[in-house]
Protein backbone atom coordinates (compact mmCIF):
# COMPACT_ATOMS: atom_id res chain seq x y z
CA UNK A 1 0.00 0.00 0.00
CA UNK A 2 1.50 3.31 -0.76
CA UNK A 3 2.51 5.33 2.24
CA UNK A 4 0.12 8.30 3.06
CA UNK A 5 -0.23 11.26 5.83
CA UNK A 6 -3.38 12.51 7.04
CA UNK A 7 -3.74 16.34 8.16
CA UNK A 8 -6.20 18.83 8.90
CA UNK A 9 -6.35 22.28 7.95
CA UNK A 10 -8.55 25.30 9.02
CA UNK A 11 -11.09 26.59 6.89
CA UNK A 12 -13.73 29.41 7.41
CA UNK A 13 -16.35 26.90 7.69
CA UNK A 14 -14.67 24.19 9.68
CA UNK A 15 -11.54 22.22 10.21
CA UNK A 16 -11.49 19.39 6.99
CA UNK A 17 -9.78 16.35 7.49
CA UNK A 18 -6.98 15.57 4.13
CA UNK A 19 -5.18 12.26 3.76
CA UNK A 20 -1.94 13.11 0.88
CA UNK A 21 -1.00 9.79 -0.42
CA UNK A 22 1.94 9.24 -3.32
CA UNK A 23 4.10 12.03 -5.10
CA UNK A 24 4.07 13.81 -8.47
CA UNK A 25 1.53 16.07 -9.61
CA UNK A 26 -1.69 16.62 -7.43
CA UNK A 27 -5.11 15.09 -7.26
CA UNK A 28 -7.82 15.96 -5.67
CA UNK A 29 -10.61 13.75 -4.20
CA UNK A 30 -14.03 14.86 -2.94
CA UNK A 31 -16.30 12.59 -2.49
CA UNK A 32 -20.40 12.14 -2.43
CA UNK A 33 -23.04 13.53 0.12
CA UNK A 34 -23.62 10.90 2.96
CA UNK A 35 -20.11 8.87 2.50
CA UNK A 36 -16.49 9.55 3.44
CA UNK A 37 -12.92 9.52 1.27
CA UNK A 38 -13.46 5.64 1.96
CA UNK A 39 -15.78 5.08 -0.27
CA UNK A 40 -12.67 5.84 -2.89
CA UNK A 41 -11.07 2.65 -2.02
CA UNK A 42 -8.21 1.54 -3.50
CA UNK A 43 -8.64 3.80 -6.59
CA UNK A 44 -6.54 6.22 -3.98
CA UNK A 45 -3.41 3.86 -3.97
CA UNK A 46 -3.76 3.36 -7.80
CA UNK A 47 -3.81 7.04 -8.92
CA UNK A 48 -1.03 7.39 -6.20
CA UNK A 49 1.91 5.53 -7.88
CA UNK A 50 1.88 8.69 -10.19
CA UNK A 51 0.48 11.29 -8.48
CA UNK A 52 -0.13 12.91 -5.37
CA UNK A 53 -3.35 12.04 -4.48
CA UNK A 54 -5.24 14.24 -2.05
CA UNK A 55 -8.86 12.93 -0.43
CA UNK A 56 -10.51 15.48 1.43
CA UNK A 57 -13.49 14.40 3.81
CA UNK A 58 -16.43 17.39 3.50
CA UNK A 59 -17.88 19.68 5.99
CA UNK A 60 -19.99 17.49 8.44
CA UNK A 61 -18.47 13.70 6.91
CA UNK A 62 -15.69 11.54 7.94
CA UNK A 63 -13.11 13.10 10.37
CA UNK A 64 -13.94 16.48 9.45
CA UNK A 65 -15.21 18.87 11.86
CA UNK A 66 -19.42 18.70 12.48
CA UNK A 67 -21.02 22.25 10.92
CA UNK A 68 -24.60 21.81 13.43
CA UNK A 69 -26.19 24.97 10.97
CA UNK A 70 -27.03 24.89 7.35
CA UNK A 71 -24.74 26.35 5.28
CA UNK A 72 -24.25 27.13 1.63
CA UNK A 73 -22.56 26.05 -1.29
CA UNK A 74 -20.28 28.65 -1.35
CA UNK A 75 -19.61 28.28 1.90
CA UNK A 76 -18.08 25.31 0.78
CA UNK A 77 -16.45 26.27 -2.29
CA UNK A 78 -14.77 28.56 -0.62
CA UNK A 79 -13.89 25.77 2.25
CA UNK A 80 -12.44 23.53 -0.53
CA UNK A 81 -10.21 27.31 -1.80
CA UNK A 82 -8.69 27.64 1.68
CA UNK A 83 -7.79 23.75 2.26
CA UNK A 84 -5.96 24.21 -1.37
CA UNK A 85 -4.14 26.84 0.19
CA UNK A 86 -3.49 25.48 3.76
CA UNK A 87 -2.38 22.49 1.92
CA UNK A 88 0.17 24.72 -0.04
CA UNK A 89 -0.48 23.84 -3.53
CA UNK A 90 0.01 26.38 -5.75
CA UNK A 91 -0.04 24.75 -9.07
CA UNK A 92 -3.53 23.89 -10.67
CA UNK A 93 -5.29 20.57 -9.50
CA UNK A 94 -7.14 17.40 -11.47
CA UNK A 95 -9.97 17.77 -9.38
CA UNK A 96 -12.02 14.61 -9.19
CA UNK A 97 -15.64 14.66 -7.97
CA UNK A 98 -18.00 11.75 -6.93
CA UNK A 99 -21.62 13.45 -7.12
CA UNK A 100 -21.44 16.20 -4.25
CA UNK A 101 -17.64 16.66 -5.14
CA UNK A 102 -18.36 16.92 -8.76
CA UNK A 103 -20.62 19.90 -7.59
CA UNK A 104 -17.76 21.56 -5.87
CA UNK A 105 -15.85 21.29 -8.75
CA UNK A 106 -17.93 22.64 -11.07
CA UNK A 107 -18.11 25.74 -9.24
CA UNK A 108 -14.23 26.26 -8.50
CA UNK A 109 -14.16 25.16 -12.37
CA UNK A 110 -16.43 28.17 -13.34
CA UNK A 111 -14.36 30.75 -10.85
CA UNK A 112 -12.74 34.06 -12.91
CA UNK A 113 -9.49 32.28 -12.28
CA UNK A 114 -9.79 28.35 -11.40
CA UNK A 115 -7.60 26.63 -8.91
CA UNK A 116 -7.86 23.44 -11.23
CA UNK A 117 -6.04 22.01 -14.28
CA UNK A 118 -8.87 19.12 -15.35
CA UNK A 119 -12.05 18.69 -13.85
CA UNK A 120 -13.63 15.23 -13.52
CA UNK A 121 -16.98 14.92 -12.46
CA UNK A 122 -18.56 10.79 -11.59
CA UNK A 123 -22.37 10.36 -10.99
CA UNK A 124 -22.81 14.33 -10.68
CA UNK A 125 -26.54 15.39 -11.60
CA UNK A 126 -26.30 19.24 -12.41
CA UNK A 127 -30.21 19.84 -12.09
CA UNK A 128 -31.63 20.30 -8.63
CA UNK A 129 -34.24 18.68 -7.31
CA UNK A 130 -37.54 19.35 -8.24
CA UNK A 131 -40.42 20.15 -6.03
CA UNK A 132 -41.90 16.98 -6.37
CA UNK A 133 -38.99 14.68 -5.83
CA UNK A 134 -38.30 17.33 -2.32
CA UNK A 135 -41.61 16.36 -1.28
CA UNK A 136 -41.48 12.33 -2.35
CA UNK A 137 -37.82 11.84 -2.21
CA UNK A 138 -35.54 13.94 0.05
CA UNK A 139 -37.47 15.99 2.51
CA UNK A 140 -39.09 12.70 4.19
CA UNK A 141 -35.56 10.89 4.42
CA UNK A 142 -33.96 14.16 5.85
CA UNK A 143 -37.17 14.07 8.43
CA UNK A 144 -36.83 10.62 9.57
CA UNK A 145 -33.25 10.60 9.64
CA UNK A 146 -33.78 13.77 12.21
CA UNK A 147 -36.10 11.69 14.33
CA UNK A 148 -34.82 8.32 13.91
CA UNK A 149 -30.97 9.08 13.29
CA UNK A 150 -29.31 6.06 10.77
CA UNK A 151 -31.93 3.46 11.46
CA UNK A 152 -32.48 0.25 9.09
CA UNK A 153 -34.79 1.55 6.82
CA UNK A 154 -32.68 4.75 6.04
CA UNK A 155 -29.63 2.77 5.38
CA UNK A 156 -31.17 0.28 3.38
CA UNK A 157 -32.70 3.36 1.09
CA UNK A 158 -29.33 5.19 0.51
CA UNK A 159 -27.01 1.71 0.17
CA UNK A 160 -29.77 0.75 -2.52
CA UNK A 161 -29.53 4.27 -4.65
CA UNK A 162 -25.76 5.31 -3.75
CA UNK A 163 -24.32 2.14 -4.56
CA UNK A 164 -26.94 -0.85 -5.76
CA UNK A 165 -27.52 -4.40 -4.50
CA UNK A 166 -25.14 -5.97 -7.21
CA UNK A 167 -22.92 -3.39 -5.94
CA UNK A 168 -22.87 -4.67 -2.18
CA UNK A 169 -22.77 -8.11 -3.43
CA UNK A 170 -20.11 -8.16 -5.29
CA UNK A 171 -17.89 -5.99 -3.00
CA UNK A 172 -19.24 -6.51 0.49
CA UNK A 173 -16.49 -5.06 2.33
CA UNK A 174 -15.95 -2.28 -0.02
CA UNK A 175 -20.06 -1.55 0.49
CA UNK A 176 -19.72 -2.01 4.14
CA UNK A 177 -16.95 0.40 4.64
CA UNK A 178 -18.55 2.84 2.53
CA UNK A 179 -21.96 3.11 4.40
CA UNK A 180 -20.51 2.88 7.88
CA UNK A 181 -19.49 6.48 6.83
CA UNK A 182 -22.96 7.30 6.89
CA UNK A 183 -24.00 5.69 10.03
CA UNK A 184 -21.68 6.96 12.48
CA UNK A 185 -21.64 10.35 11.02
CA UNK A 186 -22.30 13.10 13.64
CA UNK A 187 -26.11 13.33 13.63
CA UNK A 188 -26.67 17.12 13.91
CA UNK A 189 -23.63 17.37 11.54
CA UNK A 190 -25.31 14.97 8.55
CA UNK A 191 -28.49 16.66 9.34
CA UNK A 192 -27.77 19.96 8.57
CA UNK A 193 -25.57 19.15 5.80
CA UNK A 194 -28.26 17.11 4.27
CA UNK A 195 -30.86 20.14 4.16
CA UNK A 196 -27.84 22.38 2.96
CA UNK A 197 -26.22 20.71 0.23
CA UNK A 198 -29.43 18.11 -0.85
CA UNK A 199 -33.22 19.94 0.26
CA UNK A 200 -31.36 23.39 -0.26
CA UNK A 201 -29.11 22.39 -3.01
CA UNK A 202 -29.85 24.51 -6.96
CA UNK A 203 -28.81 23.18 -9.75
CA UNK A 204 -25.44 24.18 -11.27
CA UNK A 205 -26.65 24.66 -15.44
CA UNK A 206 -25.95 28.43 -15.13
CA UNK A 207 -22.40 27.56 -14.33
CA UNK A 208 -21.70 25.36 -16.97
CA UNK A 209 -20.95 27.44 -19.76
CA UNK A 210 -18.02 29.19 -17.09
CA UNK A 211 -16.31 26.33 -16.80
CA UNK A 212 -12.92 27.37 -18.02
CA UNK A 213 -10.80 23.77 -17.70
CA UNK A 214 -10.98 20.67 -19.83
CA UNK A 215 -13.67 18.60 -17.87
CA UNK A 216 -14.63 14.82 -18.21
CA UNK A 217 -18.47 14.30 -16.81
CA UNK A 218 -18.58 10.04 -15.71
CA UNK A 219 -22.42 9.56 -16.21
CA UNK A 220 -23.52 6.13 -14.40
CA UNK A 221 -25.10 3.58 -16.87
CA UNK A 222 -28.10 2.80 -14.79
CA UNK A 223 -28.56 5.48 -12.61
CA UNK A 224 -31.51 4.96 -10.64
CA UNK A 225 -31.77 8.57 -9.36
CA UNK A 226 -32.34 8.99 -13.34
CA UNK A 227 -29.07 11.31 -14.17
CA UNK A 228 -27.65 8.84 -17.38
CA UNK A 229 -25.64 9.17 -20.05
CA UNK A 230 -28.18 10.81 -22.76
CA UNK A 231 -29.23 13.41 -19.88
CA UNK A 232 -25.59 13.60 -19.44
CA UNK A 233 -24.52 14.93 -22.88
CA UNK A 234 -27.79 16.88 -24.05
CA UNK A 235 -26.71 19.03 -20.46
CA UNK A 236 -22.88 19.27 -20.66
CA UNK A 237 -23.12 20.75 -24.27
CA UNK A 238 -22.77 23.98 -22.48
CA UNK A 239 -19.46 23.02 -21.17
CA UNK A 240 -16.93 24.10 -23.94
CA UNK A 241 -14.18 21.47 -23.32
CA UNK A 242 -16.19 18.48 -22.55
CA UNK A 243 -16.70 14.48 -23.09
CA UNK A 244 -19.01 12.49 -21.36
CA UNK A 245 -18.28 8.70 -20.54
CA UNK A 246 -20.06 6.18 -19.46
CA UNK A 247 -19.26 3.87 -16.66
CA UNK A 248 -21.04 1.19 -14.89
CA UNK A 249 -23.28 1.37 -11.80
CA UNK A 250 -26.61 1.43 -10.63
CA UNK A 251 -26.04 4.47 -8.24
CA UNK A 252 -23.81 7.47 -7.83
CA UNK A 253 -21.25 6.19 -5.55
CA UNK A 254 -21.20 2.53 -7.32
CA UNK A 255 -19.34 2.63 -10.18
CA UNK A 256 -16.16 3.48 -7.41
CA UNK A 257 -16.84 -0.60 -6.51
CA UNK A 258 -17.90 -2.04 -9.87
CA UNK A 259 -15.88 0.17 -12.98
CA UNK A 260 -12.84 1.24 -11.17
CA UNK A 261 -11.04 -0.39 -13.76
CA UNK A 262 -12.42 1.91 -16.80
CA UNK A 263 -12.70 5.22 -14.34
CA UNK A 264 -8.36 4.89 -14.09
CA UNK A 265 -8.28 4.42 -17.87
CA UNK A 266 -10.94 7.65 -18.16
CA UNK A 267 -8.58 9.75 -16.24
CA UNK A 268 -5.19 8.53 -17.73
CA UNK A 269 -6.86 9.34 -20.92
CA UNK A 270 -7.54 13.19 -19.56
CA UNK A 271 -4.97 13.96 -17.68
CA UNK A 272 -2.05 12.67 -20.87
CA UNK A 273 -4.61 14.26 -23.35
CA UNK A 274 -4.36 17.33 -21.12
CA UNK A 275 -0.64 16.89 -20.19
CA UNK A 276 0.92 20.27 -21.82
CA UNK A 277 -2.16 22.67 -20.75
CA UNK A 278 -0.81 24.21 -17.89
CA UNK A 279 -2.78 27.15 -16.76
């Protein structure tokens, strides 16, 4: 396993917890709403004999510091601008974003003058929810979840549409690891920062056509929150240096368990296609 050093630094918002793993140039990790830098698994160590490889756990998840008050995105853009500079990295990033960390990208990717170099986005819907799917979809989980904290039913609901049950068959562990994020998560933390960045959250389609780096959108085959590959590339026509992929999963978080294979091979393919655009 490669040899890595975890760290916190100090943000506006709240102290973030960053694991640096392997040298060369540097990667950034953020990962989805309601999991941890876990659920990257061992794509970490692979990207690592190359790179250095940087997972940051978000406001609220993993061992990052609880925010117990809603907050906004750009609270947390701004978060992610400060650990970039705590961290001291001063060249552009390959920022890499699973669903809520694709988000975050795509607004540090649309800044006047981006921190990043590439931006990679994996199961990241840009469209907000709707009214109806608030009302059907995430305003009851967010409710019970506030009574009830992680009970069976609520992490039997996010396991099946984060990751799938062919998923958590066929990497049990892997699954296991991933949703224990979720269940000992501070519960006033994961509260607020599920009405902040999911009940709260707008969609990003005004941003798109900002985005200033070469950017490769992973769309998830069979996403069953309904943000696929055709949705996918009629959207991120606005993005003027764009392809869209497709890569296995049921879920937004599952193709890190099932196609971790093809998403290395995706961002080899970016990042040498990309190699002499330094910003």
């Amino acid at each position: 396993m490669t040899a890595s050093s975890p760290n916190f630094v100090s943000t506006d918002l709240c102290r973030l917890h960053v694991r640096r793993t392997g040298a060369g140039p540097p990667v950034v990790l953020w990962h989805s709403l309601f999991v941890d830098s876990r659920s990257w698994g061992a794509l970490v160590d692979t990207l690592a004999r190359d790179r250095t490889v940087y997972t940051i756990d978000g406001p609220s998840h993993g061992k990052s510091e609880a925010v117990r008050r809603d907050f906004a995105f750009e609270e947390v853009v701004a978060a992610a601008e400060q650990a970039l500079d705590r961290l001291g990295i001063t060249e552009p990033v390959d920022w890499v974003g699973n669903a809520w960390g694709g988000h975050i990208g795509i607004w540090l990717a649309a800044a006047d003058k981006p921190r990043l170099r590439t931006l990679t986005t994996i199961g990241t819907p840009v469209r907000g929810f709707t009214m109806a799917e608030k009302l059907t979809k995430g305003w009851p989980l967010v409710e019970i979840y506030r009574f009830a904290g992680p009970n069976g039913f609520i992490m039997k609901q996010l396991s099946d549409s984060l990751l799938g049950a062919e998923s958590v068959a066929g990497h049990p562990e892997h699954a296991r690891v991933t949703m224990a994020a979720f269940r000992d998560a501070d519960r006033s933390g994961m509260y607020h920062a599920m009405r902040s960045m999911m009940l709260k959250r707008a969609g990003v389609e005004g941003l798109l056509a900002d985005v200033k780096v070469p950017t490769l959108v992973m769309s998830v085959r069979e996403d069953v929150m309904g943000w696929r590959p055709e949705e996918a590339r009629r959207t991120c026509t606005a993005i003027p240096d764009c392809r869209v992929e497709e890569v296995a999963g049921t879920g937004h978080v599952s193709p890190l368990l099932v196609d971790r294979d093809r998403i290395v091979q995706l961002l080899s393919d970016l990042w040498s296609r990309t190699g002499g655009q330094r910003r």
